[in-house]
N, C-alpha and C. Protein backbone atom coordinates (compact mmCIF):
# COMPACT_ATOMS: atom_id res chain seq x y z
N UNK A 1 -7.88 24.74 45.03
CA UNK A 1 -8.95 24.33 44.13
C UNK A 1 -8.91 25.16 42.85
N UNK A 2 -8.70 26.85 43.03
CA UNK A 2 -8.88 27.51 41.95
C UNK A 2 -7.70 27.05 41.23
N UNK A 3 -6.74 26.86 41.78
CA UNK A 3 -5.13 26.67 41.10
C UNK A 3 -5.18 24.98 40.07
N UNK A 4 -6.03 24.61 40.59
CA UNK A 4 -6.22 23.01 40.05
C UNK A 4 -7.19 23.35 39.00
N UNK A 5 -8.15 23.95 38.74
CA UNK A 5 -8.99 24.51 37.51
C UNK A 5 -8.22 25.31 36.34
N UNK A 6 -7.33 25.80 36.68
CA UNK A 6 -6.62 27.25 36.05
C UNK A 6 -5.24 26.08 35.22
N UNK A 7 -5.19 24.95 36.10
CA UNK A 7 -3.95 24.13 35.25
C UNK A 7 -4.85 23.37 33.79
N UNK A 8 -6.29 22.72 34.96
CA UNK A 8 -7.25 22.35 33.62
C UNK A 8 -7.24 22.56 32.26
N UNK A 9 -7.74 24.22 33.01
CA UNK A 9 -8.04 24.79 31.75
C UNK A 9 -6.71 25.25 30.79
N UNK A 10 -5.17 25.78 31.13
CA UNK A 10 -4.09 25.49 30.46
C UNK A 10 -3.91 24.37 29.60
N UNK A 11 -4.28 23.33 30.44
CA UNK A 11 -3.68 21.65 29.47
C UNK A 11 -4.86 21.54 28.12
N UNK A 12 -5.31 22.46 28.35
CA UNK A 12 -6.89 22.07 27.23
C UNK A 12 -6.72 23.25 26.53
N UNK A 13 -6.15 24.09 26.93
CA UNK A 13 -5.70 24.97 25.84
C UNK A 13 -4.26 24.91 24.98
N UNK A 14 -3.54 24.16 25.68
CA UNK A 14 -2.23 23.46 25.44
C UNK A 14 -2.72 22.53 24.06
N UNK A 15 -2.98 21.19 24.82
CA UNK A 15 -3.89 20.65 23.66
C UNK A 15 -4.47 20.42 22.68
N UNK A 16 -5.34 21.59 22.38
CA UNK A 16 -6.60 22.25 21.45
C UNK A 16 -5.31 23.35 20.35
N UNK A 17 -4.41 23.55 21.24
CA UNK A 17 -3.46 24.33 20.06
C UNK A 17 -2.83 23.28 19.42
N UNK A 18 -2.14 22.34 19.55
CA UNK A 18 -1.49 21.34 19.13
C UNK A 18 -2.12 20.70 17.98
N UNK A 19 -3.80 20.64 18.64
CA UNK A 19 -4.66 20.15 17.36
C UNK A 19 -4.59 20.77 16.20
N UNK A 20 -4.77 21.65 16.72
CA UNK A 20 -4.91 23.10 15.27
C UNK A 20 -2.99 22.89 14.73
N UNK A 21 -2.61 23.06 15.39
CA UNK A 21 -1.17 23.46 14.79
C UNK A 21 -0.40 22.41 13.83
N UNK A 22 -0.79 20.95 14.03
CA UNK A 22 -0.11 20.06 13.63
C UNK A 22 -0.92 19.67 12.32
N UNK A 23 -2.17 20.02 12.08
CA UNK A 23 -2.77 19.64 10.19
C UNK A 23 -2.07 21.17 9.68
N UNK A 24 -1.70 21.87 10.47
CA UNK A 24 -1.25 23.65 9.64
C UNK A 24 -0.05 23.55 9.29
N UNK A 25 0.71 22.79 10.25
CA UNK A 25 2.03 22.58 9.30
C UNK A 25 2.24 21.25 8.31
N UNK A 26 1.33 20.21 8.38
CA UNK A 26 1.26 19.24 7.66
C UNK A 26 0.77 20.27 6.34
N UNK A 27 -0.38 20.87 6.15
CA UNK A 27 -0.75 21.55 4.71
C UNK A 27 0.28 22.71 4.54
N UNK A 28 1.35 23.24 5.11
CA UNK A 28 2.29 23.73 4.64
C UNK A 28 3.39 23.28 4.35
N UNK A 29 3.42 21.86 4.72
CA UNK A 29 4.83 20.90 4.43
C UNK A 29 5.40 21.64 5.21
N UNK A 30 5.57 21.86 6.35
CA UNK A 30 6.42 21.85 7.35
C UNK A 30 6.93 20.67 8.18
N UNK A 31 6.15 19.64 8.01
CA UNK A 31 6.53 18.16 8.42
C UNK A 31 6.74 17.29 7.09
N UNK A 32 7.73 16.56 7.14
CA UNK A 32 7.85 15.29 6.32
C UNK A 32 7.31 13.58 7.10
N UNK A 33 6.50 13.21 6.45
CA UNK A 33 5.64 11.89 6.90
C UNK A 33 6.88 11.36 7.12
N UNK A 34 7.05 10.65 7.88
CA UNK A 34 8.16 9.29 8.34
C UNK A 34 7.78 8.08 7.10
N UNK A 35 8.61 7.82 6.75
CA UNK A 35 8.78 6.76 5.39
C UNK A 35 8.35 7.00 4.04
N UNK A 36 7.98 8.16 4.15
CA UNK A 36 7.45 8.79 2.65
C UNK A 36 8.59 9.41 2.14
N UNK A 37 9.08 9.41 0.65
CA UNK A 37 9.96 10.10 0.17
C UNK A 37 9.63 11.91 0.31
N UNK A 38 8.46 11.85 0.16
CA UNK A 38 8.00 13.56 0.49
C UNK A 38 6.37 13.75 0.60
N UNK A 39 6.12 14.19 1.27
CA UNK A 39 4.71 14.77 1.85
C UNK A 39 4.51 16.49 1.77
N UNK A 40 3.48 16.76 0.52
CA UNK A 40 3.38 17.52 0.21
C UNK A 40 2.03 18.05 0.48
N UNK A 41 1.44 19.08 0.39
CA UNK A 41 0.04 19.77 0.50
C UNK A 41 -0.27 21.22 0.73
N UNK A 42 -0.95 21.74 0.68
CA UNK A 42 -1.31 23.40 0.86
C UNK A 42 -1.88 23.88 -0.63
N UNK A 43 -2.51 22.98 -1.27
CA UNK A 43 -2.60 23.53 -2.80
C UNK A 43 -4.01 23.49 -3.28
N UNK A 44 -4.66 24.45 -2.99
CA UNK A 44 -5.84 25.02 -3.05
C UNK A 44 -6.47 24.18 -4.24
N UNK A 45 -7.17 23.30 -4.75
CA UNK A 45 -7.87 22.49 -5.73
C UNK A 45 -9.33 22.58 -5.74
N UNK A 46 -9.83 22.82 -6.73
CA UNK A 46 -11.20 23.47 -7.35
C UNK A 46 -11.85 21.82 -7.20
N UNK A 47 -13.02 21.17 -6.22
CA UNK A 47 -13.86 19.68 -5.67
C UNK A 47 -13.64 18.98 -7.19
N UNK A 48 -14.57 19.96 -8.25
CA UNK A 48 -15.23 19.17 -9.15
C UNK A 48 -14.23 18.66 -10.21
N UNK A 49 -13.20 19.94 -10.18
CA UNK A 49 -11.92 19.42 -11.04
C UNK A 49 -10.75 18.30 -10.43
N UNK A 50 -10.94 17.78 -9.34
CA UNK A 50 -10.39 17.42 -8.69
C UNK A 50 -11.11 15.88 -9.31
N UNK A 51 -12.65 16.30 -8.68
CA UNK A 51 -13.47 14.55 -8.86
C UNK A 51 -13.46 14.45 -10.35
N UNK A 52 -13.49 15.36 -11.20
CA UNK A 52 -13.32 14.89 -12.78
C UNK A 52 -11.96 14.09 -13.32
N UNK A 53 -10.93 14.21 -12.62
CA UNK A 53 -9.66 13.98 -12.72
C UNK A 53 -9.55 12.14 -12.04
N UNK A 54 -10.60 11.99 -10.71
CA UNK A 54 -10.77 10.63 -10.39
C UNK A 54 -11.42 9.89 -11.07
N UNK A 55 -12.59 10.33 -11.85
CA UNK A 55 -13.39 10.20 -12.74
C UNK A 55 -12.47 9.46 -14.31
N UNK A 56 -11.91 10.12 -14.84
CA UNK A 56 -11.02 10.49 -15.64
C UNK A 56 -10.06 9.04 -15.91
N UNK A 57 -9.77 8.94 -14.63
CA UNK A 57 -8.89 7.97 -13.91
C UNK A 57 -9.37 6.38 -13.93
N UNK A 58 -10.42 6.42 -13.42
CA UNK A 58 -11.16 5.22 -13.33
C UNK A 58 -11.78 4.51 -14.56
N UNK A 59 -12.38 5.70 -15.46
CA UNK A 59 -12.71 5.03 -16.70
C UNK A 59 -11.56 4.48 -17.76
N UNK A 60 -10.41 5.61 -17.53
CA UNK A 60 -9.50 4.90 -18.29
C UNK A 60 -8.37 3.58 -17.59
N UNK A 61 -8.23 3.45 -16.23
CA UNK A 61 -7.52 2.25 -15.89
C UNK A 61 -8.76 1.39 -14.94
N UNK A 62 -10.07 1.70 -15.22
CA UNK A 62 -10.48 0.61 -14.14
C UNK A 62 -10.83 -0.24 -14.52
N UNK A 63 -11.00 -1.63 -13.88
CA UNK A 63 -11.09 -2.64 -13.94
C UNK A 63 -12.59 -3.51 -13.49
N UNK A 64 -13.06 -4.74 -14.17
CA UNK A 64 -13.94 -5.15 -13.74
C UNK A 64 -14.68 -5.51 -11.95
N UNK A 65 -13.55 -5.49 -11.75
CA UNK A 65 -13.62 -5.64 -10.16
C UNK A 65 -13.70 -4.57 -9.60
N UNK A 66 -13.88 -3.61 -10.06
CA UNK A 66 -13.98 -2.03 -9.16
C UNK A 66 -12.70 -1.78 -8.97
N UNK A 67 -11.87 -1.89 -9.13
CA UNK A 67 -10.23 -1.51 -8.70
C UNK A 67 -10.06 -0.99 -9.85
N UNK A 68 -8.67 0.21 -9.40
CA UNK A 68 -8.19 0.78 -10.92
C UNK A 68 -6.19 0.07 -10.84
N UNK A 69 -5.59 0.58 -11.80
CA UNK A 69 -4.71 -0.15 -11.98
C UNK A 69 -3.50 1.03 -12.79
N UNK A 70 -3.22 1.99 -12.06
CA UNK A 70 -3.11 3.03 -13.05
C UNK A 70 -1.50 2.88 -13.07
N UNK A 71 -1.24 3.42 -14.24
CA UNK A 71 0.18 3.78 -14.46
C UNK A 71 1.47 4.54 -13.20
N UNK A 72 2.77 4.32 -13.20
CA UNK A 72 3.45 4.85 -12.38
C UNK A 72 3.24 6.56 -12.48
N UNK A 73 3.11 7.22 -11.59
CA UNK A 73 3.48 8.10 -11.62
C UNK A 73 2.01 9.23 -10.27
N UNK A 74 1.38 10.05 -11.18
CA UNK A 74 0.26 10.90 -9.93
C UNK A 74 -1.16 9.79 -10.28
N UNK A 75 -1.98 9.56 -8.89
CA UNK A 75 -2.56 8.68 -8.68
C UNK A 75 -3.53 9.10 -7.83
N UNK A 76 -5.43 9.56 -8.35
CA UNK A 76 -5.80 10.92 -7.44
C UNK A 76 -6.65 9.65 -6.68
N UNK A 77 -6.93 10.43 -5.88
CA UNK A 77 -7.81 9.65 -4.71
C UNK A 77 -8.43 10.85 -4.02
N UNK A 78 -9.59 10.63 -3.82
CA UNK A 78 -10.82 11.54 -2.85
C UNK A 78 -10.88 11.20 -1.21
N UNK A 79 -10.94 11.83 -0.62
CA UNK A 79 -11.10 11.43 0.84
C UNK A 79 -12.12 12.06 1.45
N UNK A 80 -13.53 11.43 1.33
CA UNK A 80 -14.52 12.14 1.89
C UNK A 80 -15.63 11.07 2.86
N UNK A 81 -16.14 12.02 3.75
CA UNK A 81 -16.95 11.07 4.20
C UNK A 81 -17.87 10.02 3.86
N UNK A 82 -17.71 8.66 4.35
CA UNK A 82 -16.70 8.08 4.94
C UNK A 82 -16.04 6.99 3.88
N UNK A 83 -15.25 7.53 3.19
CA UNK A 83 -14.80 6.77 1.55
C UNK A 83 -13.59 7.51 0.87
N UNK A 84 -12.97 6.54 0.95
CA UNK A 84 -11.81 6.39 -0.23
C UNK A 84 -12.32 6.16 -1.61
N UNK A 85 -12.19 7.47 -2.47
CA UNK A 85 -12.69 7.11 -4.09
C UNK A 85 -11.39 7.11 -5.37
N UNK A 86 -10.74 6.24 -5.52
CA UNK A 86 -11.02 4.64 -5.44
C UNK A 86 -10.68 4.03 -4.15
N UNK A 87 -11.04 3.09 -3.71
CA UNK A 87 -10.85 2.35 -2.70
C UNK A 87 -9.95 1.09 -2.67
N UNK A 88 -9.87 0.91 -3.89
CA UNK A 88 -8.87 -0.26 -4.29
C UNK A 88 -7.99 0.00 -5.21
N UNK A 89 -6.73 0.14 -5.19
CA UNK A 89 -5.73 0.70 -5.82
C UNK A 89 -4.36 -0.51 -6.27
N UNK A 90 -4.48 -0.26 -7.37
CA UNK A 90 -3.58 -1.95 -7.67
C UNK A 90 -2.17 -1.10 -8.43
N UNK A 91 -1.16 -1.06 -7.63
CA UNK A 91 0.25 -0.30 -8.18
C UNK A 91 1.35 -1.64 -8.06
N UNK A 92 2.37 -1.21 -9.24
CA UNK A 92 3.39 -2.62 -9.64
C UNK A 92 4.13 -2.06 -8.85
N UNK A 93 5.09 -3.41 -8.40
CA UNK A 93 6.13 -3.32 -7.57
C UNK A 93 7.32 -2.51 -8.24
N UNK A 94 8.29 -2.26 -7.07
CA UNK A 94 9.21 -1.47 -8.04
C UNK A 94 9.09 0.03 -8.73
N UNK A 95 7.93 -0.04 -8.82
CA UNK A 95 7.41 1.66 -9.46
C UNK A 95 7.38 2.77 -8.28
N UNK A 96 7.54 3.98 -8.78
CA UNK A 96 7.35 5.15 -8.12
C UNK A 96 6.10 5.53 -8.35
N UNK A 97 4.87 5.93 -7.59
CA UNK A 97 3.84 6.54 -7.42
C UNK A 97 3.83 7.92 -6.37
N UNK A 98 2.96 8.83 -7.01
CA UNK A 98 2.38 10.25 -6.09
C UNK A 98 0.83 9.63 -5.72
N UNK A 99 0.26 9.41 -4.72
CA UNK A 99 -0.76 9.73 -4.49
C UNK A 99 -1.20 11.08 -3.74
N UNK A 100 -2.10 11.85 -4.68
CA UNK A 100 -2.63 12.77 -4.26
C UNK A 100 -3.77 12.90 -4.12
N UNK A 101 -4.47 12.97 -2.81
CA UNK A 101 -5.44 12.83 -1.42
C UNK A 101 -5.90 14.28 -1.69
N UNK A 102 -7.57 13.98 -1.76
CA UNK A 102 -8.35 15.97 -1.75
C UNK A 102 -9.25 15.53 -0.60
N UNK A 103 -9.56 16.36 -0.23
CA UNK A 103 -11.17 15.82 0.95
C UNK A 103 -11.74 17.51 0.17
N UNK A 104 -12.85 16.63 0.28
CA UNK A 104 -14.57 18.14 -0.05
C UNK A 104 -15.21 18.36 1.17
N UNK A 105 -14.69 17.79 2.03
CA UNK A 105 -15.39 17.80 3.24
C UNK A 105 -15.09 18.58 4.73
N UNK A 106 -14.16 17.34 5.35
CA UNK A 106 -13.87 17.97 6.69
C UNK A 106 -12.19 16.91 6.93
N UNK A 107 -11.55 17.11 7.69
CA UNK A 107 -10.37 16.80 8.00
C UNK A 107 -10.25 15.59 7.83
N UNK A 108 -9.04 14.52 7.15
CA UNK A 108 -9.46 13.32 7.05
C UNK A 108 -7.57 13.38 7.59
N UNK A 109 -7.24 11.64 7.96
CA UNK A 109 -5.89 11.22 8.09
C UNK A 109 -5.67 10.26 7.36
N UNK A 110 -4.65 9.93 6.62
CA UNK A 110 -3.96 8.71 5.68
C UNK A 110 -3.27 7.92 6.36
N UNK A 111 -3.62 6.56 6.66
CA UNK A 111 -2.59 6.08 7.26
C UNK A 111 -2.51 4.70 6.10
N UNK A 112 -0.92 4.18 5.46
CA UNK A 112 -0.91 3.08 4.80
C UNK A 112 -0.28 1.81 5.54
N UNK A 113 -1.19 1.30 6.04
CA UNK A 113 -0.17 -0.17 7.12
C UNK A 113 0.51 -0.79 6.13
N UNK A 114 1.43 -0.79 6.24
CA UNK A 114 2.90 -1.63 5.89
C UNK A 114 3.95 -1.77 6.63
N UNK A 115 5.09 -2.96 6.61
CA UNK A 115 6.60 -2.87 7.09
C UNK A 115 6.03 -1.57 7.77
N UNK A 116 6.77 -0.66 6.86
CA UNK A 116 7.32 0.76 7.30
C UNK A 116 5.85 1.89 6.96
N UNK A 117 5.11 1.98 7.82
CA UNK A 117 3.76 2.80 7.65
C UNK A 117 3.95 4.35 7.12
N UNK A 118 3.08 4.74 6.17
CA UNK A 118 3.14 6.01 6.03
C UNK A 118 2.11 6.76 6.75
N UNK A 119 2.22 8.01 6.73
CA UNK A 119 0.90 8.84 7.55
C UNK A 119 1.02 10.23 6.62
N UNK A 120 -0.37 10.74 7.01
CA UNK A 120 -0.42 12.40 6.42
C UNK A 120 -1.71 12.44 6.82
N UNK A 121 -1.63 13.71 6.54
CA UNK A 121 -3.21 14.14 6.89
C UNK A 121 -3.44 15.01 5.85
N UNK A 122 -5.17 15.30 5.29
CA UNK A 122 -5.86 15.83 4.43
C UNK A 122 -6.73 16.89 4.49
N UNK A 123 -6.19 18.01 4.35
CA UNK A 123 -6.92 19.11 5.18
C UNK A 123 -8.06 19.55 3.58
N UNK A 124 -9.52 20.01 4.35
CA UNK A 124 -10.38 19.89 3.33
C UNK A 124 -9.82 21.20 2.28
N UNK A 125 -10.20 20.59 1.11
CA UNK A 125 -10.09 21.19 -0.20
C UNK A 125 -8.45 22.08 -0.45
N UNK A 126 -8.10 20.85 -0.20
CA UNK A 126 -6.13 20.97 0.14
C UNK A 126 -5.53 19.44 -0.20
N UNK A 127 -4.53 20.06 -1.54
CA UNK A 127 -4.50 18.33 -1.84
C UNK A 127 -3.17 18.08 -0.76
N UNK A 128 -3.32 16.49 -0.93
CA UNK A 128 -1.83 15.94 -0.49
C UNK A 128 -1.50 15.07 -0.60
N UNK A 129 0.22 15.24 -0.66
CA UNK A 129 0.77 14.31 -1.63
C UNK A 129 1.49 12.99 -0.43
N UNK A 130 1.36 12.42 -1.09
CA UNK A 130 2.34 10.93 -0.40
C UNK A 130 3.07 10.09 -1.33
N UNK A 131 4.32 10.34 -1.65
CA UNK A 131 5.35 9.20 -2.10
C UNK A 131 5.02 7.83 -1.60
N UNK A 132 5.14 6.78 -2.96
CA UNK A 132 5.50 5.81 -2.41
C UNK A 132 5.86 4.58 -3.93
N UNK A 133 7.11 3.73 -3.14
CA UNK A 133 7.54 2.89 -4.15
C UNK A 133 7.62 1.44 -3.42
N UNK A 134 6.19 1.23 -3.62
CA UNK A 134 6.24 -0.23 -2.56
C UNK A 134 7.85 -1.71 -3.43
N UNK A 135 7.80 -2.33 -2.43
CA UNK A 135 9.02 -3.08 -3.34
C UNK A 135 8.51 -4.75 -3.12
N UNK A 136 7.26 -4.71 -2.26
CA UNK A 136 6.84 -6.37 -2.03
C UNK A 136 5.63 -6.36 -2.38
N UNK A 137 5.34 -8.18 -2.94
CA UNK A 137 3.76 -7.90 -3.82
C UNK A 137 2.86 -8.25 -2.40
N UNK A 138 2.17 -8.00 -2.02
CA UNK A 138 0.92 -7.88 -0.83
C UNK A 138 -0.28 -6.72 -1.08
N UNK A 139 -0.81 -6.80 -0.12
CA UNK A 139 -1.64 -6.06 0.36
C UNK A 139 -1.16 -4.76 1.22
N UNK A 140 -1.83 -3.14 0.97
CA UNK A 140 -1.52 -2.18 2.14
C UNK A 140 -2.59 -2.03 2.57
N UNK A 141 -2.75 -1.96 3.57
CA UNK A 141 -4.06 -0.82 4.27
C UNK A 141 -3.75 0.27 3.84
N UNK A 142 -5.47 0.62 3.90
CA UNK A 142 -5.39 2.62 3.86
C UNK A 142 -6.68 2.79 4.89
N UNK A 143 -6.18 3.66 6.17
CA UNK A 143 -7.28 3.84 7.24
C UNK A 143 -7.56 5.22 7.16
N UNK A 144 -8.47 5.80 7.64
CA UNK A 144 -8.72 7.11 7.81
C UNK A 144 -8.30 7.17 9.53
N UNK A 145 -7.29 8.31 9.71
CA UNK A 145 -7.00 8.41 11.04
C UNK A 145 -7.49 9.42 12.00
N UNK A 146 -8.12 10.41 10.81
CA UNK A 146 -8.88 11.45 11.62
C UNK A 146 -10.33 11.02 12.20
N UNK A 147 -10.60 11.31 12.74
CA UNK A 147 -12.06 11.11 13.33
C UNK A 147 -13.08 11.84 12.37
N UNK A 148 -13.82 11.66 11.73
CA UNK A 148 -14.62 12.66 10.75
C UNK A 148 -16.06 12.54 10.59
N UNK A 149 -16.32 11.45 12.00
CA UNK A 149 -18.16 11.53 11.87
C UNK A 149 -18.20 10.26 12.11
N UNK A 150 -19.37 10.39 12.08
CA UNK A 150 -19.98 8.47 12.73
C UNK A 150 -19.44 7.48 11.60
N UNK A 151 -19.29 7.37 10.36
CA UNK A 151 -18.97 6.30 9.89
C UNK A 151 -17.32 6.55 9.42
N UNK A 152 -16.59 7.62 10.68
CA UNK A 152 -14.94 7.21 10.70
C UNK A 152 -14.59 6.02 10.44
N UNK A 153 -15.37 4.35 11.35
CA UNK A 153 -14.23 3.27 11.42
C UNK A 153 -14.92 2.28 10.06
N UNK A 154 -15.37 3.23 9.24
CA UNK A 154 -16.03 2.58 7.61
C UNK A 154 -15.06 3.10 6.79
N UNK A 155 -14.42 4.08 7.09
CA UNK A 155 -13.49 4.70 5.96
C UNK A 155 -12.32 4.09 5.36
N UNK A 156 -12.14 3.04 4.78
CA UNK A 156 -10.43 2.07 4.56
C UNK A 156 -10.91 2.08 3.17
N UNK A 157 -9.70 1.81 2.76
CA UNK A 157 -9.68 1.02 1.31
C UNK A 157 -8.76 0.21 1.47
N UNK A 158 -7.61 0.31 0.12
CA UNK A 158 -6.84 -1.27 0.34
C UNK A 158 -6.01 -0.90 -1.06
N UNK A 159 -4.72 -1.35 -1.26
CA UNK A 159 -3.38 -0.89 -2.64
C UNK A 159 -3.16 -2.20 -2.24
N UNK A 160 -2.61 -2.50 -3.69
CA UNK A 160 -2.45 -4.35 -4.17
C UNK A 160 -1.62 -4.01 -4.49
N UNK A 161 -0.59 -4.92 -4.40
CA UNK A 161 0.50 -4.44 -5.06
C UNK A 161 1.23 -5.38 -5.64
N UNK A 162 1.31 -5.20 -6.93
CA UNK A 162 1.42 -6.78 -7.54
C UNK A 162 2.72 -6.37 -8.51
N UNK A 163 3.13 -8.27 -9.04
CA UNK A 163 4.70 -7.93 -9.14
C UNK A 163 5.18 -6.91 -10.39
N UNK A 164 6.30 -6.91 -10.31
CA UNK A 164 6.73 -5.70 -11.30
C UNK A 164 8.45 -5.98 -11.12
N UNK A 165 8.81 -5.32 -11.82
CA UNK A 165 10.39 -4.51 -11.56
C UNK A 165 10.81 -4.58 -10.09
N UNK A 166 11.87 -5.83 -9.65
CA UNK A 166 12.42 -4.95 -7.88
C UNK A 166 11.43 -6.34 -7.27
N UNK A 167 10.30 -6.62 -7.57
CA UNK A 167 9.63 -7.10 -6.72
C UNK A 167 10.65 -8.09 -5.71
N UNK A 168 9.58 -8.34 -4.57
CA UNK A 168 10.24 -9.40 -3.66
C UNK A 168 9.00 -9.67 -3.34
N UNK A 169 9.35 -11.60 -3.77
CA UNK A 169 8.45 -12.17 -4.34
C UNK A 169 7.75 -12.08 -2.64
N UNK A 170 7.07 -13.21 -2.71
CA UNK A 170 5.94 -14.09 -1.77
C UNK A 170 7.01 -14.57 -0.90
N UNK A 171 6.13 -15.13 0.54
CA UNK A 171 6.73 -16.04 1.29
C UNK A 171 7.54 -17.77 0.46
N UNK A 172 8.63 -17.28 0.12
CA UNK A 172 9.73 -18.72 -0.08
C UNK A 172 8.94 -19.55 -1.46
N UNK A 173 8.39 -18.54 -2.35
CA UNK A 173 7.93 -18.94 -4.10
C UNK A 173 9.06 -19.52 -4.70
N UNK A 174 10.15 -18.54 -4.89
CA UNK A 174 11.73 -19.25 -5.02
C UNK A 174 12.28 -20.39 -4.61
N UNK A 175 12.34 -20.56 -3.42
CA UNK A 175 12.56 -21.39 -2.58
C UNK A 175 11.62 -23.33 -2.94
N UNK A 176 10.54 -22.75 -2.80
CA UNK A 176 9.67 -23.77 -3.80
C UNK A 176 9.82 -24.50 -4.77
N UNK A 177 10.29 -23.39 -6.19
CA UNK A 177 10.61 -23.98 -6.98
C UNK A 177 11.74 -24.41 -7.14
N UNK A 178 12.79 -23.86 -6.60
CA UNK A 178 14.35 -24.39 -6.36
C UNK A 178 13.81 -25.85 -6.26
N UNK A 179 13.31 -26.26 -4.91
CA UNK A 179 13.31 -27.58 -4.09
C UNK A 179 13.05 -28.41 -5.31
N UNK A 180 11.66 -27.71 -5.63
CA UNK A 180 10.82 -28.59 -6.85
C UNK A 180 11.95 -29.37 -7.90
N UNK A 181 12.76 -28.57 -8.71
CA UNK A 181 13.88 -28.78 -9.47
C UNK A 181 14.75 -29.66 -8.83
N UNK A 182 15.26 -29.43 -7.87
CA UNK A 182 16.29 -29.86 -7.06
C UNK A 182 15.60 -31.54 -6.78
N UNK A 183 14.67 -31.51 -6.43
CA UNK A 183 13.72 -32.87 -6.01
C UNK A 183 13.51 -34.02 -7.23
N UNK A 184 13.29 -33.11 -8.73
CA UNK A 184 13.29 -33.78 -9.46
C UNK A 184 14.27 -34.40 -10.49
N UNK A 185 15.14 -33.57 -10.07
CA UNK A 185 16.66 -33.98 -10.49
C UNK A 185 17.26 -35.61 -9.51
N UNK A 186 17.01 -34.87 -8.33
CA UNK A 186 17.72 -36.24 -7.83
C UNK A 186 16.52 -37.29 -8.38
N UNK A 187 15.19 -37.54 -8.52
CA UNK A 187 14.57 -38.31 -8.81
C UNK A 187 15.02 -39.32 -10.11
N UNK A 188 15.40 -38.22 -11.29
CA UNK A 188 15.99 -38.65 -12.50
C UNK A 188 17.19 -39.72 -12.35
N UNK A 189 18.21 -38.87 -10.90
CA UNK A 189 19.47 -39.52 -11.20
C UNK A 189 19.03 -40.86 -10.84
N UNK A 190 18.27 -40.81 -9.69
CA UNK A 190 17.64 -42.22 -8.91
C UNK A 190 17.43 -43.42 -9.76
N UNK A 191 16.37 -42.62 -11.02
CA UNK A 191 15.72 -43.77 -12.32
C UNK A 191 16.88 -44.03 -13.08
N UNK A 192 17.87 -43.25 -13.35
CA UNK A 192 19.00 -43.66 -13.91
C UNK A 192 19.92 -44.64 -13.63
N UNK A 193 20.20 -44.58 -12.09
CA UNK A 193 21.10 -45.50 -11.29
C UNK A 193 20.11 -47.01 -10.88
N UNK A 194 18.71 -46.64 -11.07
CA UNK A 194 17.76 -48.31 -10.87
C UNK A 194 18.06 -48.94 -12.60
N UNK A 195 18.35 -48.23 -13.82
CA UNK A 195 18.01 -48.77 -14.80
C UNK A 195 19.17 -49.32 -15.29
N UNK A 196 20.58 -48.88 -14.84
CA UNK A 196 21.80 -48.83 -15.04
C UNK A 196 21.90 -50.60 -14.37
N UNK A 197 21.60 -50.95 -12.74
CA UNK A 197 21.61 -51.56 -11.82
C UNK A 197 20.54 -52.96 -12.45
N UNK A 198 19.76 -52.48 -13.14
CA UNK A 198 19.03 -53.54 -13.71
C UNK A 198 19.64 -53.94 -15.03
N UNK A 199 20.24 -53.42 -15.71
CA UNK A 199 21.34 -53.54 -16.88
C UNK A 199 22.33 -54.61 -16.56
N UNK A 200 23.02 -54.39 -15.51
CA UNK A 200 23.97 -55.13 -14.72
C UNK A 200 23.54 -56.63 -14.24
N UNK A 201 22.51 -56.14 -13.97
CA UNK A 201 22.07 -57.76 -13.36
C UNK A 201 21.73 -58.91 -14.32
N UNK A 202 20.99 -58.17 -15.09
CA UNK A 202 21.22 -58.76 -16.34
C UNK A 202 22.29 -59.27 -17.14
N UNK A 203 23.14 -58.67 -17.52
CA UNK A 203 24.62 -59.34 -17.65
C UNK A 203 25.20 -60.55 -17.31
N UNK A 204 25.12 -60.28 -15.84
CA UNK A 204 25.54 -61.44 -14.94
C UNK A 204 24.63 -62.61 -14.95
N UNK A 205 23.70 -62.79 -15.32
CA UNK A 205 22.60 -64.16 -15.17
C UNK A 205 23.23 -64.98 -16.16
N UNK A 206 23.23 -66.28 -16.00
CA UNK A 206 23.74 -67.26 -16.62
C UNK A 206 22.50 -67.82 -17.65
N UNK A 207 23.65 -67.33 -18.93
CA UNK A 207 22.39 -68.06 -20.09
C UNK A 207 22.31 -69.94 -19.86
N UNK A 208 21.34 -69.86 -20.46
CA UNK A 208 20.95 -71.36 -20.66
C UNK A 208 21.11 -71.74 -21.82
N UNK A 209 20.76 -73.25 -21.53
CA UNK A 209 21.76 -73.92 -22.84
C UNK A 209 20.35 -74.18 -23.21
């Protein structure tokens, strides 16, 4: 019995280290995110200069719809309870983007559903970075993966990603218009070969006297 308590309490200390250990090497870049060109973080950032910089951001690329639309390159985003600030992020295809992730708060996780998903985590008042050069126009998720309080499964936003440079288009857009062309061509030759055929027939009818 005591020997069955004593493993307990090992696996929960096993555990509880793992927790701790794996956001400590994520904010030291000791891990690289799987599908990210590089995952960066450990860089001590002052809240308000951080939110002036999102601030900053939004007035100069945002858009009527609440979405911003910002240029290739660093792209700030807030991660605090329970909100992505901006929440809607509209990047061209083909482009290289940094998004760099602050939390003011308490531990947050990045996850972007796509094809090939990215992940990181956001340790508070520690930025971090996530590569990314989407190459298809859609929609990404952005979930919060850490657990961070009762309104955790409120925390998403959403990256549009619309065409650009590289893109790959829509489901069979190409394909569409090929047919379209292709459809109306033979149509032409069709009216050509009925008008040709009615030419002919004509010919042949016997005038009257």
């Amino acid at each position: 019995m005591k020997s069955s308590k004593a493993y307990l309490v090992a696996a929960f200390i096993v555990a509880f280290g793992v927790m701790v250990l794996i956001p400590m090497w994520f904010a030291l870049d000791a891990v690289e995110t799987g599908g990210a060109d590089h995952h960066g973080g450990g860089e001590m950032v002052p809240i308000d200069e951080f939110r002036a910089k999102v601030t900053k951001q939004t007035e100069k690329y945002g858009l009527p719809d609440g979405s911003v639309r910002p240029p290739p390159g660093r792209v700030y985003i807030l991660a605090e309870q329970y909100e992505f600030i901006p929440d809607t992020i509209r990047l061209m295809a083909g482009e290289h983007y940094s998004l760099v992730f602050l939390s003011p708060d308490v531990l947050h996780g990045v996850s972007l559903i796509q094809e090939k998903s990215l992940n990181g985590v956001v340790m508070p008042k520690m930025s971090s970075v996530m590569s990314i050069e989407p190459m298809r126009e859609g929609q990404i998720l952005m979930l919060c993966t850490e657990y961070c309080g009762d309104g955790h499964d409120l925390m998403r936003g959403k990256i549009i990603v619309e065409a650009g440079k590289g893109v790959v288009p829509g489901h069979g857009h190409e394909e569409e218009e090929h047919g379209h062309e292709e459809e109306d061509r033979h149509d032409d030759e069709g009216d050509h070969h009925d008008e040709q055929e009615d030419h002919h027939d004509d010919e042949s009818e016997p005038h009257g006297h």
